[in-house]
Protein backbone atom coordinates (compact mmCIF):
# COMPACT_ATOMS: atom_id res chain seq x y z
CA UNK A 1 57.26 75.36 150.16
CA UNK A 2 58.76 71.73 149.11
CA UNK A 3 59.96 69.89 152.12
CA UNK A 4 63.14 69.27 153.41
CA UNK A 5 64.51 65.55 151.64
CA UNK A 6 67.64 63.66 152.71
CA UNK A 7 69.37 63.17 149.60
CA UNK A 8 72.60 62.92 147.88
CA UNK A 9 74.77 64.90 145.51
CA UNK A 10 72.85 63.48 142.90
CA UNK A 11 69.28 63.79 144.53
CA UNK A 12 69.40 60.17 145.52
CA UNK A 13 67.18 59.15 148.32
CA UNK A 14 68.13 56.74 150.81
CA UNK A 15 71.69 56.39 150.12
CA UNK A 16 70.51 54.68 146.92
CA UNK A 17 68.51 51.83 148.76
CA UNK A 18 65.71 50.05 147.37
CA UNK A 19 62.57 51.82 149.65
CA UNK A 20 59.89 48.62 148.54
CA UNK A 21 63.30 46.11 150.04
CA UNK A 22 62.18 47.90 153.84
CA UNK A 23 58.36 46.38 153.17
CA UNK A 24 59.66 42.92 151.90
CA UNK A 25 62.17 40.57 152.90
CA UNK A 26 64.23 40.49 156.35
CA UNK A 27 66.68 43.49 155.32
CA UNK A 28 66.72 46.52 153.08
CA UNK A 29 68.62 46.13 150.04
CA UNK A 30 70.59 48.60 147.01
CA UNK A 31 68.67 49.59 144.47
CA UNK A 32 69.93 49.39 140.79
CA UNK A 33 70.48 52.80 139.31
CA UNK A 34 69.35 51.72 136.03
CA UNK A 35 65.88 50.96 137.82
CA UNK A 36 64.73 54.33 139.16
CA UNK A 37 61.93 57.00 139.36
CA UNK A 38 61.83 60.14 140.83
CA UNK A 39 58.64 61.55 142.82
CA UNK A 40 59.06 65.53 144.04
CA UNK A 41 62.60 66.01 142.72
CA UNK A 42 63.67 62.80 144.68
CA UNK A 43 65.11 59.12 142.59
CA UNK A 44 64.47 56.01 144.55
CA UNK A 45 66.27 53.24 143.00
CA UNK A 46 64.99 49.47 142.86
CA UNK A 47 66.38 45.96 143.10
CA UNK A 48 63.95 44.83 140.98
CA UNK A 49 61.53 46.11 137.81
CA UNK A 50 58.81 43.94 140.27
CA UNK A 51 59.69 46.81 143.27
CA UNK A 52 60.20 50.09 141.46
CA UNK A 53 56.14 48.70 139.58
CA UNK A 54 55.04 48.57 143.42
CA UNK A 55 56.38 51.59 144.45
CA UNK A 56 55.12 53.52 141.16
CA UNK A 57 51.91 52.16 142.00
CA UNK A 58 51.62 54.06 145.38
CA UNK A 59 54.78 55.79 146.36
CA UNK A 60 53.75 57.96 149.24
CA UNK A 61 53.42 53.37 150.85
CA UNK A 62 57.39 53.18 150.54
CA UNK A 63 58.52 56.62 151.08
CA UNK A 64 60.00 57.48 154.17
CA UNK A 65 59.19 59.74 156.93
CA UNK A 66 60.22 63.40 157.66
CA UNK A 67 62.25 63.49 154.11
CA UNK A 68 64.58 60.71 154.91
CA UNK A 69 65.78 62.50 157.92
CA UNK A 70 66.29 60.66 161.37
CA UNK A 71 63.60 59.99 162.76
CA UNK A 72 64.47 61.07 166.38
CA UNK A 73 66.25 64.46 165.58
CA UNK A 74 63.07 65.76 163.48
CA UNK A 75 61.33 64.79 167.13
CA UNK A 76 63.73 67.17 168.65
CA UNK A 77 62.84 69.68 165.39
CA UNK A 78 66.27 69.36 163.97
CA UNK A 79 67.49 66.97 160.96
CA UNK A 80 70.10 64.57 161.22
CA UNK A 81 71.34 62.16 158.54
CA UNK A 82 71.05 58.29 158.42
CA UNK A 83 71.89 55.01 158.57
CA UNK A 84 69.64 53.77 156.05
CA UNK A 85 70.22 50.44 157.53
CA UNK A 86 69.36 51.25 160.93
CA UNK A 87 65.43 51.45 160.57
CA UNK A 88 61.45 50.47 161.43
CA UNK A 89 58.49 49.91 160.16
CA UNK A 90 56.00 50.88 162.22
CA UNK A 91 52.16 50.72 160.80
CA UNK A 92 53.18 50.65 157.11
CA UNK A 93 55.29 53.50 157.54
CA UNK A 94 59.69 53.96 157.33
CA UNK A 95 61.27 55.35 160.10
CA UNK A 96 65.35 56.12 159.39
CA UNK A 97 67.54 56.71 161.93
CA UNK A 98 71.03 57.99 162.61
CA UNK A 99 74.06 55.20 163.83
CA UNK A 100 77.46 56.55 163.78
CA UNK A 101 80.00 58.14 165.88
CA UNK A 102 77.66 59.66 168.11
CA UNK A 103 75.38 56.83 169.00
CA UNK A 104 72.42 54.70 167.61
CA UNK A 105 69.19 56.84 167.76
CA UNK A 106 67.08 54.07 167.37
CA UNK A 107 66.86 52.77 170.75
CA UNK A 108 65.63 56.27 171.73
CA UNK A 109 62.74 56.09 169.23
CA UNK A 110 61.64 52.75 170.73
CA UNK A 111 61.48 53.64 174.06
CA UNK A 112 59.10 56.08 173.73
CA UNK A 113 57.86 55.64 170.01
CA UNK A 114 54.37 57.30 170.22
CA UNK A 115 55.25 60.51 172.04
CA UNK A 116 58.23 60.66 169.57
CA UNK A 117 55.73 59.77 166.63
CA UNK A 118 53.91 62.82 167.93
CA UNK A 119 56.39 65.49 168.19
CA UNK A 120 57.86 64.31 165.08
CA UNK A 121 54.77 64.97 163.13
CA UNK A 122 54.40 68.24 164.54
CA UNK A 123 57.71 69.81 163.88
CA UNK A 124 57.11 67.92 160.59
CA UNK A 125 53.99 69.71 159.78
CA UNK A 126 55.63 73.12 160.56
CA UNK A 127 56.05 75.40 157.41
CA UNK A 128 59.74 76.30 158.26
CA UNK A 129 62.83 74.48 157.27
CA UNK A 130 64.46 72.71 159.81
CA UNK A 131 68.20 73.06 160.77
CA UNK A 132 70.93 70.31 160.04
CA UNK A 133 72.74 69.14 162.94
């Protein structure tokens, strides 16, 4: 079975933001929908022909974790959408998190990052579909 992927109507990943922009620079940036590629039904788009090259290269480096879901609500084993401005990088790897009307999830993550790291991954590796909440 595929896994679960955040995406939009049109099977766009991270809100349409540039996933190589989280790596490089001080902030993540839009991608360009005339700069894309798609990896397991997903399209990333890219600021830059220089970023979409680096992510082709090695796109499992850029793509984030749990499908795009928040990061804190897959810990709990339930998906959540995302800020995709409200983020980490954490050992070479994205982390998204939730900020709206019900809170920022981030702080949450950070105060106990490698326990959540932990039960993320395992409710991750599950075989079952997690529920949206």
């Amino acid at each position: 079975m595929a896994k679960q992927q955040n995406l939009n109507d049109a099977g766009v990943a991270i809100n349409g933001y540039d996933p190589v922009s989280y790596f490089i620079g001080d902030r993540p940036v839009h991608g360009n929908f005339t700069i894309s590629s798609t990896v397991d039904g997903a399209t990333y788009y890219f600021a830059s022909e220089a970023n979409r090259a680096k992510f082709d290269a090695d796109p499992a480096a850029y793509i984030p974790q749990y499908g795009g879901f928040c990061a804190v609500a897959v810990s709990e084993g339930k998906i959540f959408d995302v800020d995709p401005e409200t983020y980490k990088v954490t050992d070479g790897k994205l982390y998204l998190f939730y900020n709206g009307e019900l809170g920022n999830t981030k702080p949450q993550w950070e105060a106990d990052e490698t326990t959540r790291r932990g039960n993320a991954d395992a409710h991750w590796a599950k075989d079952e579909p997690l529920e949206m909440h």
